[in-house]
Protein backbone atom coordinates (compact mmCIF):
# COMPACT_ATOMS: atom_id res chain seq x y z
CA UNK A 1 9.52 5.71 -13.72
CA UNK A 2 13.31 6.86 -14.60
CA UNK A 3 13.15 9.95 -16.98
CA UNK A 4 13.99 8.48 -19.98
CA UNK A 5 11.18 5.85 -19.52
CA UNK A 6 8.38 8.79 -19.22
CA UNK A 7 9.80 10.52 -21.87
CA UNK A 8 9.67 7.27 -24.11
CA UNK A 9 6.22 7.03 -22.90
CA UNK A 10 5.10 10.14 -23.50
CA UNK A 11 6.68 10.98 -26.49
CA UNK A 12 7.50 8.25 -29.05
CA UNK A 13 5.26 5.51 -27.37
CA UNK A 14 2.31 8.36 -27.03
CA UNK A 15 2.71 9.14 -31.16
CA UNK A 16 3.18 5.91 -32.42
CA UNK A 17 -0.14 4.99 -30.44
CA UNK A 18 -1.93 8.25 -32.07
CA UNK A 19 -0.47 7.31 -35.61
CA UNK A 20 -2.11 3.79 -35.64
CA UNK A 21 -5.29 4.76 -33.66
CA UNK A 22 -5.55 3.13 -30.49
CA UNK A 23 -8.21 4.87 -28.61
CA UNK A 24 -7.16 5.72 -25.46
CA UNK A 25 -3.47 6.10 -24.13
CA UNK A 26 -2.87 5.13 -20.46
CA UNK A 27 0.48 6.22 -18.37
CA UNK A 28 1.02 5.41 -14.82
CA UNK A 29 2.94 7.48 -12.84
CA UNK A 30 3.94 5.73 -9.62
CA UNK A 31 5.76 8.55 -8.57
CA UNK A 32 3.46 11.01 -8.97
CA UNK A 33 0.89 8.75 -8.24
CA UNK A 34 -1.31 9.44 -10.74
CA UNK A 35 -2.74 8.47 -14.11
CA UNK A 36 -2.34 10.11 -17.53
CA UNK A 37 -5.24 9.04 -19.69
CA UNK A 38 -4.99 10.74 -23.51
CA UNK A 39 -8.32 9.79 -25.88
CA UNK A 40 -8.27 9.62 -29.51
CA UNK A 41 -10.59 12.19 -30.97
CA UNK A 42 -10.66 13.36 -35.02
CA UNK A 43 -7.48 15.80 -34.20
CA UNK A 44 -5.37 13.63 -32.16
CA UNK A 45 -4.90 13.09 -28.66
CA UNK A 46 -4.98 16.68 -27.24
CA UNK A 47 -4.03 17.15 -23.70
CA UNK A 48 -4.06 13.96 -21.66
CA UNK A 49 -6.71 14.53 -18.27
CA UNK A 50 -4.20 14.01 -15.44
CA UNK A 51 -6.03 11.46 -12.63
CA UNK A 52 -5.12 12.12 -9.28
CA UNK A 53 -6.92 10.55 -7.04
CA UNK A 54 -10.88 9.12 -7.10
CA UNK A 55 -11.14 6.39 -9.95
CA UNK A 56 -10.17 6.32 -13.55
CA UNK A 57 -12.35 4.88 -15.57
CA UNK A 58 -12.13 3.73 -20.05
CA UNK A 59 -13.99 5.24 -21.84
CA UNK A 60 -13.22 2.33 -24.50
CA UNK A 61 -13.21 -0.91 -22.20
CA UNK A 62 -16.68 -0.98 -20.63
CA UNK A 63 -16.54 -1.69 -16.85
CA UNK A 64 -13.02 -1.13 -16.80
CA UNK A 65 -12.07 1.27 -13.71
CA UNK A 66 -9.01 1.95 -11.51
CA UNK A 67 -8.97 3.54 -7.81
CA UNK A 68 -5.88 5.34 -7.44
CA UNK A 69 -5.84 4.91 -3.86
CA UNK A 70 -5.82 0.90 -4.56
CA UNK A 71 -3.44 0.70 -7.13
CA UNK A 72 -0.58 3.66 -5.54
CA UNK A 73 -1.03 1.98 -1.53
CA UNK A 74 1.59 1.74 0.62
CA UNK A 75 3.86 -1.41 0.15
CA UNK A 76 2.28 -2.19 -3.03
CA UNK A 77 5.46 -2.34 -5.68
CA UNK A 78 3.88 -1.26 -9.22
């Protein structure tokens, strides 16, 4: 993920996503192998909860779950 990309993604992407409501925000850092998940609540997003390792799960798309040792494996290009 260059800079300008996770900037973009955190910042413009991340507020246009608040503005119109979508319910949870996901950004994957391959890098920093980890997952940035930010949920919609009556105030905004808040702080995104930082996923290191273990499994991130929705909270909005039942069943839906990533392991972070899975997706970030060596050789795997993201």
């Amino acid at each position: 993920m260059t800079m300008l990309t996770a900037r973009n993604d955190r910042g413009r992407k991340r507020t246009l996503m608040e503005r119109f409501g979508v319910r949870e925000y996901w950004v994957l850092d391959p890098r920093g192998r980890s997952i940035e998940v930010s949920r919609l609540n009556r105030g905004g997003y808040g702080e995104p909860v930082v996923v290191f390792r273990g499994g991130c799960a929705s909270s909005v798309v039942t069943g839906f779950e990533i392991e972070l040792a899975e997706l970030f494996a060596d050789g795997l290009a993201i």
